[in-house]
Protein backbone atom coordinates (compact mmCIF):
# COMPACT_ATOMS: atom_id res chain seq x y z
CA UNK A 1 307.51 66.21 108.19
CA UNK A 2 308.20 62.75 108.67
CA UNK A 3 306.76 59.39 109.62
CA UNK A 4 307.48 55.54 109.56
CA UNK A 5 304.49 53.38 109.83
CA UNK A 6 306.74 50.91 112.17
CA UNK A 7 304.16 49.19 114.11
CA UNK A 8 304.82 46.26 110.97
CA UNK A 9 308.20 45.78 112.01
CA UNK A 10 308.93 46.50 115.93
CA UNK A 11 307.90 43.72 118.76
CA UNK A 12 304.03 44.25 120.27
CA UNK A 13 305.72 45.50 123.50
CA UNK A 14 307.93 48.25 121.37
CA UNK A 15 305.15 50.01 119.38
CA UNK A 16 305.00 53.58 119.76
CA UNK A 17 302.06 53.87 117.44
CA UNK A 18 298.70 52.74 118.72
CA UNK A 19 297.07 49.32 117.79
CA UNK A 20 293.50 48.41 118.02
CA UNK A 21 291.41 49.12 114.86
CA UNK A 22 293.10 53.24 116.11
CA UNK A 23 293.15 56.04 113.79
CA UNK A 24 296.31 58.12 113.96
CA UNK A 25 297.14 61.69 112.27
CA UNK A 26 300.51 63.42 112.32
CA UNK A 27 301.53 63.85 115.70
CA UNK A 28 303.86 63.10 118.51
CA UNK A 29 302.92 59.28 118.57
CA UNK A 30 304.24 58.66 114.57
CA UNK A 31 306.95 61.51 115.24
CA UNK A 32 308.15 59.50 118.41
CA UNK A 33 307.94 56.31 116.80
CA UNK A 34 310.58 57.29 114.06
CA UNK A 35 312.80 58.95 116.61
CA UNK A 36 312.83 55.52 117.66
CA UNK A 37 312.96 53.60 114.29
CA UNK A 38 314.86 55.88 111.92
CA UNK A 39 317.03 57.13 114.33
CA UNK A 40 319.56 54.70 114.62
CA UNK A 41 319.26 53.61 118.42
CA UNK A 42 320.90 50.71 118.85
CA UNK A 43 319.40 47.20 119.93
CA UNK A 44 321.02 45.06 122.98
CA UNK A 45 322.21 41.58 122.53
CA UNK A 46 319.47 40.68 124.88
CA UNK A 47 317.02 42.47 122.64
CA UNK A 48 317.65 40.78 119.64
CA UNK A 49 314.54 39.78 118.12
CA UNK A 50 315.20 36.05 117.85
CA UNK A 51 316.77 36.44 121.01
CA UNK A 52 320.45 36.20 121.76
CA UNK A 53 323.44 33.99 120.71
CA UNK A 54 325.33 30.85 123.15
CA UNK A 55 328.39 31.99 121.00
CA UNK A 56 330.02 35.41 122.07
CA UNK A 57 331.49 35.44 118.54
CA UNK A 58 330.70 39.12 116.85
CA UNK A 59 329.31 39.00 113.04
CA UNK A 60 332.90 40.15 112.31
CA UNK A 61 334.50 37.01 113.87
CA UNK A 62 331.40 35.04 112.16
CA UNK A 63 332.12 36.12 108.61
CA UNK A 64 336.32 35.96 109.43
CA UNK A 65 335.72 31.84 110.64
CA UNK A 66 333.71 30.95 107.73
CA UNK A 67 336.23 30.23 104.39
CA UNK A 68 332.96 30.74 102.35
CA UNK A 69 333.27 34.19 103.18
CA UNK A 70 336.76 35.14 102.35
CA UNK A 71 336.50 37.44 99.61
CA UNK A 72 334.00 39.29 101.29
CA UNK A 73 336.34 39.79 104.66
CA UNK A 74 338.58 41.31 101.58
CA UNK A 75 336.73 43.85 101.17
CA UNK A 76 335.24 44.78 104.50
CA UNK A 77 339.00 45.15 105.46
CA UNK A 78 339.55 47.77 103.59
CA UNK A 79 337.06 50.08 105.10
CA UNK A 80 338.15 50.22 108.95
CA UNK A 81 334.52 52.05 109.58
CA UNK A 82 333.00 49.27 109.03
CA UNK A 83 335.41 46.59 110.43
CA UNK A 84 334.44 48.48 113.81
CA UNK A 85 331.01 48.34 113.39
CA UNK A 86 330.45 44.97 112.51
CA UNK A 87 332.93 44.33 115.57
CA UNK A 88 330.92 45.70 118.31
CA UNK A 89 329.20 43.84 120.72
CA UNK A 90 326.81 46.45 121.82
CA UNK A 91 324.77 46.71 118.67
CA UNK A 92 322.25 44.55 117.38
CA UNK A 93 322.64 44.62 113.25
CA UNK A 94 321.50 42.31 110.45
CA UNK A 95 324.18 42.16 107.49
CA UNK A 96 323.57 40.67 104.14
CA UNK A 97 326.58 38.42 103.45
CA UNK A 98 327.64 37.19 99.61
CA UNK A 99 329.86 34.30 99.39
CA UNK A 100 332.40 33.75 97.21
CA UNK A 101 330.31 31.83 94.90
CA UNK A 102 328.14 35.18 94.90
CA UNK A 103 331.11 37.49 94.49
CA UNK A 104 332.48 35.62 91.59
CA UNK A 105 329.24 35.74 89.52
CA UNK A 106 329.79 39.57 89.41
CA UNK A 107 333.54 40.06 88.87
CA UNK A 108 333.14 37.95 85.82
CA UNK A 109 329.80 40.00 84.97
CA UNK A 110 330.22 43.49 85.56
CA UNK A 111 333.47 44.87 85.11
CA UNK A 112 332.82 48.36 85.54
CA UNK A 113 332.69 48.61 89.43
CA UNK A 114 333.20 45.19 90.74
CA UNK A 115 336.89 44.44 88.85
CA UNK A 116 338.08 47.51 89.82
CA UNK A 117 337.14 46.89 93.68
CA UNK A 118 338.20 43.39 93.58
CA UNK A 119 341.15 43.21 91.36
CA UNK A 120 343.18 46.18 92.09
CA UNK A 121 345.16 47.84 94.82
CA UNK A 122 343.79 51.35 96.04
CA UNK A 123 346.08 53.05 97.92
CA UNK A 124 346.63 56.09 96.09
CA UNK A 125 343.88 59.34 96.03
CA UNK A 126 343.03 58.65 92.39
CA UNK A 127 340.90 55.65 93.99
CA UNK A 128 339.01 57.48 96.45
CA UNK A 129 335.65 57.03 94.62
CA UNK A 130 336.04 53.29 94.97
CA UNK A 131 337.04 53.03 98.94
CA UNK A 132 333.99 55.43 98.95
CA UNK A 133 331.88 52.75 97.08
CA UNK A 134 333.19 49.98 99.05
CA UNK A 135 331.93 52.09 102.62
CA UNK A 136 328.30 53.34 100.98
CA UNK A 137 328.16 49.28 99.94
CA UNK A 138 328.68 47.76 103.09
CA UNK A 139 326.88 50.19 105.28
CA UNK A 140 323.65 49.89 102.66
CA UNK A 141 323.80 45.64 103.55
CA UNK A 142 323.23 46.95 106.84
CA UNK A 143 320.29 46.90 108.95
CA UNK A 144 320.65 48.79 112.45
CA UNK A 145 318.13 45.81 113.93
CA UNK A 146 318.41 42.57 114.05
CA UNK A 147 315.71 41.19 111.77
CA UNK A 148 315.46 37.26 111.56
CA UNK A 149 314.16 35.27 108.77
CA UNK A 150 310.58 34.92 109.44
CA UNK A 151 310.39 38.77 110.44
CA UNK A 152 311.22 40.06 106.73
CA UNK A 153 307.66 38.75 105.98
CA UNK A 154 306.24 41.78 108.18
CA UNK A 155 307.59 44.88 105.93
CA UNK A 156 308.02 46.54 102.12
CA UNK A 157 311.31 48.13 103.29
CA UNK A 158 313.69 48.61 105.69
CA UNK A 159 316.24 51.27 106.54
CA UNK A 160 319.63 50.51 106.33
CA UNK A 161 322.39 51.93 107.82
CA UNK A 162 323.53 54.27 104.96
CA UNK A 163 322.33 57.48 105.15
CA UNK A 164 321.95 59.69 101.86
CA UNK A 165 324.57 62.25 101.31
CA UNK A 166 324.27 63.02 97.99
CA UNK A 167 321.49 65.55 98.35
CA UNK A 168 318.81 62.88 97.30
CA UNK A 169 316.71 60.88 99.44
CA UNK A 170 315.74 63.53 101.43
CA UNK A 171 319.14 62.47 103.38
CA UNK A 172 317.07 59.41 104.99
CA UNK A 173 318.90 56.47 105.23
CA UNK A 174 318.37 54.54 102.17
CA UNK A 175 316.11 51.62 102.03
CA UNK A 176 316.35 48.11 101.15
CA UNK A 177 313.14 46.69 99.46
CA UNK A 178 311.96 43.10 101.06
CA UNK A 179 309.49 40.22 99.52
CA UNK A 180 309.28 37.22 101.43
CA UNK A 181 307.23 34.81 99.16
CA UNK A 182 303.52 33.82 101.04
CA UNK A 183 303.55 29.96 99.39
CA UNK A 184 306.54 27.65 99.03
CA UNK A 185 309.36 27.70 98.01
CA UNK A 186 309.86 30.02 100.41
CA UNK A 187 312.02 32.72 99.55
CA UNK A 188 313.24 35.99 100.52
CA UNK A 189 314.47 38.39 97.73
CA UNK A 190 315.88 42.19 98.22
CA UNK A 191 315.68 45.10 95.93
CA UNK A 192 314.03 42.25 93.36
CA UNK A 193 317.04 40.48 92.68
CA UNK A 194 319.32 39.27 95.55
CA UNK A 195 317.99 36.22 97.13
CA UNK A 196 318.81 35.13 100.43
CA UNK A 197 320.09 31.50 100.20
CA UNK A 198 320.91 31.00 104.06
CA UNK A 199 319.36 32.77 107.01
CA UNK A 200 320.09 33.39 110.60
CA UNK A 201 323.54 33.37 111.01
CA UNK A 202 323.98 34.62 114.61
CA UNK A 203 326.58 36.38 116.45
CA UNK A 204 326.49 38.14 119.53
CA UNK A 205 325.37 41.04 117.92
CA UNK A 206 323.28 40.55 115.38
CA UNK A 207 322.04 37.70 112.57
CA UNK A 208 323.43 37.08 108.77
CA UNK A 209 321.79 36.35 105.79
CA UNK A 210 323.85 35.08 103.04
CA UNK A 211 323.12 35.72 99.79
CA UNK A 212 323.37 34.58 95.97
CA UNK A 213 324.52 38.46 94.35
CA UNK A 214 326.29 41.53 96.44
CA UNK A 215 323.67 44.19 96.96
CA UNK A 216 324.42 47.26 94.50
CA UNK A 217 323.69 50.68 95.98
CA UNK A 218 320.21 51.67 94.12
CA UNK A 219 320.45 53.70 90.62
CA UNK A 220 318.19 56.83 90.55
CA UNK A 221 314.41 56.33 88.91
CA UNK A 222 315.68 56.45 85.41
CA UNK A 223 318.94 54.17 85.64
CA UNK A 224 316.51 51.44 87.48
CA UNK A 225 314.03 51.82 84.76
CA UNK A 226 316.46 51.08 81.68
CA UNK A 227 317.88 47.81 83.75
CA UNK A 228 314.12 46.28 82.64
CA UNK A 229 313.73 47.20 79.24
CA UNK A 230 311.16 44.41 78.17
CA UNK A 231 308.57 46.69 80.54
CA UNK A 232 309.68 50.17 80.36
CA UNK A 233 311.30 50.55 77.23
CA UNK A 234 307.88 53.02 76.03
CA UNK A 235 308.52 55.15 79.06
CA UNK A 236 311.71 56.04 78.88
CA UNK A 237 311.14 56.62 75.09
CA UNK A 238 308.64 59.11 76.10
CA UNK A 239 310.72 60.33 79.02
CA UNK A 240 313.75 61.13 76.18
CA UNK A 241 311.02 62.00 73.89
CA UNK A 242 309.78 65.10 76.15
CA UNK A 243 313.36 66.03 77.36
CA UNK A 244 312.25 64.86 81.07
CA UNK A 245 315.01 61.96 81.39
CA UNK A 246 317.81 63.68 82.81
CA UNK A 247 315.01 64.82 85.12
CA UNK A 248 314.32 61.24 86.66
CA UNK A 249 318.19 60.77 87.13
CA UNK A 250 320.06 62.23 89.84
CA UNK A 251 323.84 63.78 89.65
CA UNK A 252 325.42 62.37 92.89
CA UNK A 253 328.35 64.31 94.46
CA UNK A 254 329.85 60.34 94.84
CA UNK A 255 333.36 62.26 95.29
CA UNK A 256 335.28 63.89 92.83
CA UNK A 257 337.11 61.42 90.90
CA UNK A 258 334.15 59.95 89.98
CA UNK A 259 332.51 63.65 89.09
CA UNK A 260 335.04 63.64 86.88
CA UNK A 261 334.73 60.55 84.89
CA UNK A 262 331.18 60.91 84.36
CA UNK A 263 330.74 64.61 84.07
CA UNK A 264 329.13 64.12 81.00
CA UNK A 265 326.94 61.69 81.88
CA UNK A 266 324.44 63.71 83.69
CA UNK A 267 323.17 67.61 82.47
CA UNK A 268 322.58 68.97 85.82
CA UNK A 269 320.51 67.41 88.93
CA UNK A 270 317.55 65.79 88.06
CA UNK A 271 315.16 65.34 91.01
CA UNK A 272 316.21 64.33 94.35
CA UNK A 273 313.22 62.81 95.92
CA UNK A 274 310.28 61.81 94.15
CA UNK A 275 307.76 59.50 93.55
CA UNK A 276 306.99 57.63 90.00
CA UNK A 277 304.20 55.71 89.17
CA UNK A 278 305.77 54.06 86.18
CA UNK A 279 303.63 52.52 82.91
CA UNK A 280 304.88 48.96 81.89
CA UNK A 281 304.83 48.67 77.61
CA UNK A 282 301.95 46.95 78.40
CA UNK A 283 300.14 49.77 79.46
CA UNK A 284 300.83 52.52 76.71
CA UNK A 285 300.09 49.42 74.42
CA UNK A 286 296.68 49.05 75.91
CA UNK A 287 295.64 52.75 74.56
CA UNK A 288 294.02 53.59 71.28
CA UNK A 289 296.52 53.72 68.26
CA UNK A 290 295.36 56.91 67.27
CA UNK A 291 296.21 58.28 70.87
CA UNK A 292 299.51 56.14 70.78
CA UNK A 293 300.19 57.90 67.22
CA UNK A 294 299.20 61.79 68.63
CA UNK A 295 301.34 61.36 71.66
CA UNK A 296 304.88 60.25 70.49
CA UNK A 297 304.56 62.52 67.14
CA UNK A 298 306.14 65.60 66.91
CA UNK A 299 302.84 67.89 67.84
CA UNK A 300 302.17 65.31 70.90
CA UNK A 301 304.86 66.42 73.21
CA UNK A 302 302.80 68.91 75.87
CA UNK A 303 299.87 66.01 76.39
CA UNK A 304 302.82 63.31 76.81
CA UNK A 305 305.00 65.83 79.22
CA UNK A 306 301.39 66.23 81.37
CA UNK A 307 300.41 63.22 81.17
CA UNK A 308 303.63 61.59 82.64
CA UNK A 309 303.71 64.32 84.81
CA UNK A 310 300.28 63.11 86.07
CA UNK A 311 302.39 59.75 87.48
CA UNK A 312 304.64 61.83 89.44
CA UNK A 313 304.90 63.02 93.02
CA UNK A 314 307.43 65.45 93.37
CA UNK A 315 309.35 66.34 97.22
CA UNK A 316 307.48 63.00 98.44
CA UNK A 317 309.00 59.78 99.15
CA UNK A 318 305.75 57.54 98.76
CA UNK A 319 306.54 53.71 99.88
CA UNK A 320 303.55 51.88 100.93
CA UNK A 321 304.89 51.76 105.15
CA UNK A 322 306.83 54.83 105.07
CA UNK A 323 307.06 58.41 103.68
CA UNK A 324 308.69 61.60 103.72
CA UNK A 325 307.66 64.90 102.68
CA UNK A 326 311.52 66.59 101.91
CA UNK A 327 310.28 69.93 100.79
CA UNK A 328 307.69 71.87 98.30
CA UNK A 329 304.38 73.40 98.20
CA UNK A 330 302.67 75.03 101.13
CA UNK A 331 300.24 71.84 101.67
CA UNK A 332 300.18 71.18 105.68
CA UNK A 333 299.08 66.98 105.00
CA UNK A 334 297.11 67.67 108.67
CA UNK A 335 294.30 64.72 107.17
CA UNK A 336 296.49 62.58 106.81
CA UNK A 337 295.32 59.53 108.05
CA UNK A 338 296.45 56.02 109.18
CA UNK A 339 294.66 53.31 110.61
CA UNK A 340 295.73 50.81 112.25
CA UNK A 341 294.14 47.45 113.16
CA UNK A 342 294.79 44.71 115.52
CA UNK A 343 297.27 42.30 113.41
CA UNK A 344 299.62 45.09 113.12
CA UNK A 345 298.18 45.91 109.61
CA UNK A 346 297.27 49.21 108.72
CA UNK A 347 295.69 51.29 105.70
CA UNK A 348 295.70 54.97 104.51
CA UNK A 349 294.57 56.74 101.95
CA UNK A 350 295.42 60.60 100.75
CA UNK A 351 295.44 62.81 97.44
CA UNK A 352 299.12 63.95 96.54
CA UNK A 353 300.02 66.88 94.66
CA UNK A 354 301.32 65.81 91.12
CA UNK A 355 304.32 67.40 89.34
CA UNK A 356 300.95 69.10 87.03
CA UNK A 357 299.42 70.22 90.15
CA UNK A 358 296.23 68.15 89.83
CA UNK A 359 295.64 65.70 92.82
CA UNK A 360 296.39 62.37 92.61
CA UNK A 361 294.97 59.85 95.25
CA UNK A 362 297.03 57.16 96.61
CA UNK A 363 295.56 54.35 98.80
CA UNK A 364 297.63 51.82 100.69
CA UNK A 365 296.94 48.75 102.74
CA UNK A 366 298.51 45.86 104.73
CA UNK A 367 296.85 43.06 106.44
CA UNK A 368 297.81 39.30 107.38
CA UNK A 369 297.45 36.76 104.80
CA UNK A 370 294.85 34.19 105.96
CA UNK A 371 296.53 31.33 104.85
CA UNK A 372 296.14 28.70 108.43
CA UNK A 373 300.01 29.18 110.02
CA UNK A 374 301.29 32.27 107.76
CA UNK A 375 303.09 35.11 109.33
CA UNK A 376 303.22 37.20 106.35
CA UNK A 377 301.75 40.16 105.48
CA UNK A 378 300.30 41.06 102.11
CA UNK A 379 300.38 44.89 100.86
CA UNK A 380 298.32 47.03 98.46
CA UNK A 381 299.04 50.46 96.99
CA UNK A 382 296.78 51.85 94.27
CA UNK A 383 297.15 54.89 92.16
CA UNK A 384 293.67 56.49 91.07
CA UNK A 385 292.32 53.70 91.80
CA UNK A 386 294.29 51.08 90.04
CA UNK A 387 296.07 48.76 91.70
CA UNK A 388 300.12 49.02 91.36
CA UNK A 389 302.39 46.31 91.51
CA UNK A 390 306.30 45.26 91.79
CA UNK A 391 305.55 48.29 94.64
CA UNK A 392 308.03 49.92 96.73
CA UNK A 393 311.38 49.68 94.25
CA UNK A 394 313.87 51.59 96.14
CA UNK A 395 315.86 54.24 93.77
CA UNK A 396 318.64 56.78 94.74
CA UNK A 397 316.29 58.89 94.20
CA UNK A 398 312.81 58.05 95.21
CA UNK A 399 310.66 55.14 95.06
CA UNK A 400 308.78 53.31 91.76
CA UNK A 401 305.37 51.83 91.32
CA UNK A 402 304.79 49.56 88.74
CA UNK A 403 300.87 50.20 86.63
CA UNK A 404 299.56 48.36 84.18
CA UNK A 405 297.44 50.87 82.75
CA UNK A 406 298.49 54.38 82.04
CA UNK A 407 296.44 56.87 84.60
CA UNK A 408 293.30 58.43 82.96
CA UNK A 409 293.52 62.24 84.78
CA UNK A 410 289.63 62.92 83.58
CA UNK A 411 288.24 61.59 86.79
CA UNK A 412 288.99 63.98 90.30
CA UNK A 413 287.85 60.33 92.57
CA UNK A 414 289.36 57.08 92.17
CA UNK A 415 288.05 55.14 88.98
CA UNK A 416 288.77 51.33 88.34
CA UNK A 417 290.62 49.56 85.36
CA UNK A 418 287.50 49.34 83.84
CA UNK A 419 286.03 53.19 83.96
CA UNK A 420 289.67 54.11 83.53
CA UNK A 421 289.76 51.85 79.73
CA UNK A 422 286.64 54.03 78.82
CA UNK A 423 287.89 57.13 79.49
CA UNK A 424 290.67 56.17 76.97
CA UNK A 425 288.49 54.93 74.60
CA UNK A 426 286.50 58.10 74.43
CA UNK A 427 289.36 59.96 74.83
CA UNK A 428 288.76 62.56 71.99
CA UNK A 429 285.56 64.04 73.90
CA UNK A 430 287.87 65.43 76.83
CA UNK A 431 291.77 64.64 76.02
CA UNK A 432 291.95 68.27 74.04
CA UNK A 433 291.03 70.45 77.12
CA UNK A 434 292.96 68.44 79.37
CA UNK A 435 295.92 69.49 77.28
CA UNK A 436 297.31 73.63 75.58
CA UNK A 437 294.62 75.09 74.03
CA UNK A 438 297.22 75.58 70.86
CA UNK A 439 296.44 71.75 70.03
CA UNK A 440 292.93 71.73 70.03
CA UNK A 441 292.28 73.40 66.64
CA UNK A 442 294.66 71.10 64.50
CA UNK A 443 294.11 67.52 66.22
CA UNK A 444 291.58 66.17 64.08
CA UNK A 445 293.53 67.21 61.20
CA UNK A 446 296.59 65.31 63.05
CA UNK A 447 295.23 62.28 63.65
CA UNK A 448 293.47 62.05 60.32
CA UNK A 449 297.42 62.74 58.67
CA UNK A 450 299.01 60.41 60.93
CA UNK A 451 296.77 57.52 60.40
CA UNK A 452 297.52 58.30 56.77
CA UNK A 453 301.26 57.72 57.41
CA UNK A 454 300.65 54.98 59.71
CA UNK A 455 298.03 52.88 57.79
CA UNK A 456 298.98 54.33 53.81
CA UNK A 457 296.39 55.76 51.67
CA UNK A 458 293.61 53.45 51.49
CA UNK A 459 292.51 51.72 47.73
CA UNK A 460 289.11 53.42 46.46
CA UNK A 461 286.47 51.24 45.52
CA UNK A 462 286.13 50.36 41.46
CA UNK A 463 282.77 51.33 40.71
CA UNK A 464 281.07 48.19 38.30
CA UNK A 465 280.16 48.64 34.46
């Protein structure tokens, strides 16, 4: 079962979903609102949300008249799909634009995928995987609304126009994640590293956005995590440590050729939609040494493999305005909740299943910023309790929330940061049954040997004459 919690996005007049300080639970209202939404209907000219265009040039003609844009018409020629797309009149689109400038910057940078799409003829089937990159590319800088400027400031995420064929995803169309700062400079970023650096380009059917970097179709949950080593370099260790990494990654089917090359990259599918709350170094830093010691040595491995497990929702795409459930257990999610309020905010709250089967409560909320003038919107998710933050990361496959603090699971209700420091503190009174009973006998032992290692054998006191 789906739903897309759209009333942030779509004009007052368009919402499907009741307003009004209105509670809604899965039904026909959220249902028909994504049929709307997710479904790809197309927006008129004359329902463009910043209104139309004097010009009757298409974004096609836009991008071919400006010389800024040259390299970029390179490309887009050599996917006719999209040519016609970006041609027709009867759709209302936004497209993220790089300039040269922008294009550049990466052919010089990254010559894995970018030199080989920019710098070399592919007319011949070896090349397939790369006219298939240069299609899944352009269609993922694609929104199927027109979205101005000042509207990004309303939502997390947005659907683009690419819809997931890999097997991951759910097969949703993939999602492009949005911040639009609240205090100047103002500033629009996607996916936490493409900035927008002119806005409302309009055509006939639809708006540009130019940016500073092309957008790069999203790596899966483990990929995305080892691009930001300075904050997740403990995780993954522990992820590799417990023999759960290839899990987090995702084996495309990105077309044969590329199979191929990178056959050995991957050791069978990891998972295709899921849901990672994921620890910064921070965070594991921020427990006791002697649990730090016990859970990344050699007898720590089954309280490490629950524990991350803990941060994981498995079959659920969890963003803070939109989720799917793609497949799994037998729960029915009838209580779930959302509530709406009058400034097209909203807030809802429900306990997910975790990969360990224990429940894990997730609370989100959006509401206006009160700053006098603002239009933007400001979001919340917490985990447990515990606030999350760089939310909403779009991966290939799933979405990432960023803690702080590594969960505590010794609480069934939400705790906050500071009940959930204790519990790790005085985490010998309860860690042992949360874990296999085979640890409990030998952990004092453990800990008493590993401090040992850690610390060397402390110097006895000389008794005085």
């Amino acid at each position: 079962m789906r739903f897309a919690l759209v009333a942030a996005l779509l004009p007052i007049t368009a919402l499907a979903a009741p307003c009004g300080d209105s509670v809604v639970r899965w039904g026909s209202a959220i249902v028909k609102s994504i049929e709307w939404f997710e479904g790809g209907t197309p927006i008129k000219p004359d329902q463009l949300i910043v209104g139309g265009s004097d010009e009757q040039k298409t974004i096609w003609n836009v991008l071919n008249d400006r010389d800024e844009f040259s390299e970029l018409v390179k490309i887009i020629k050599r996917d006719e799909k999209s040519v016609k797309k970006l041609d027709n009149k009867d759709l209302g689109l936004t497209f993220f634009a790089p300039n040269n400038e922008a294009i550049d910057k990466v052919r010089h940078g990254h010559k894995s995928v970018w030199s080989a799409i920019l710098d070399k003829d592919h007319d011949n089937d070896k090349d397939k995987w790369i006219h298939q990159y240069i299609h899944d590319a352009l269609q993922y800088a694609t929104l199927p609304q027109a979205i101005d400027y000042q509207q990004f400031g309303r939502n997390s995420t947005y659907a683009t126009e690419l819809h997931a064929e890999d097997g991951s995803f759910g097969g949703n169309r993939r999602r492009i994640k949005v911040e639009s700062s609240t205090l100047p400079p103002w500033k629009v970023t996607l996916n936490n590293y493409a900035v927008v650096t002119e806005s409302d380009i309009r055509a006939v059917n639809g708006l540009i956005h130019k940016l500073d970097t092309p957008l790069w179709l999203p790596p899966d949950i483990t990929d995305t995590l080892f691009l930001i080593p300075t904050e997740f370099s403990t995780t993954l260790a522990a992820l590799e440590k417990i023999a759960l990494q290839d899990r987090y990654q995702f084996n495309s089917n990105f077309g044969k050729e590329w199979n191929k090359k990178h056959q050995n990259d991957r050791h069978g599918k990891g998972f295709a939609a899921t849901t990672f709350f994921a620890p910064t170094n921070a965070a594991w830093a921020q427990l006791p040494r002697d649990l730090q010691m016990y859970l990344f040595s050699p007898f720590g491995e089954a309280a490490l493999r629950k524990l991350l497990a803990f941060h994981t929702i498995p079959n659920r795409l969890v963003f803070s305005e939109w989720y799917d459930r793609v497949h799994g257990d037998d729960d029915d999610e009838s209580d779930f909740v959302v509530k709406y309020d009058d400034n097209l905010g909203f807030e809802w709250d429900y306990h997910f299943r975790s990969l360990t089967g224990q429940r894990l409560p997730v609370h989100a909320k959006k509401y206006q910023s009160t700053l006098p003038g603002s239009k933007q919107y400001n979001v919340e998710v917490q985990a447990h309790g515990l606030y999350a933050r760089n939310l909403d990361t779009v991966a290939q496959n799933g979405a990432i929330h960023v803690l702080d603090d590594v969960l505590s699971p010794r609480s069934k209700e939400g705790i906050d940061k500071t009940q959930n420091q204790k519990d790790w503190n005085e985490w010998k009174e309860w860690f042992f049954e949360y874990v296999p009973v085979s640890f409990i006998p030998v952990h004092e032992v453990l800990i008493t040997s590993l401090r040992i290692l850690a610390d060397g054998p402390r110097r006895q006191p000389t008794s005085r004459k």
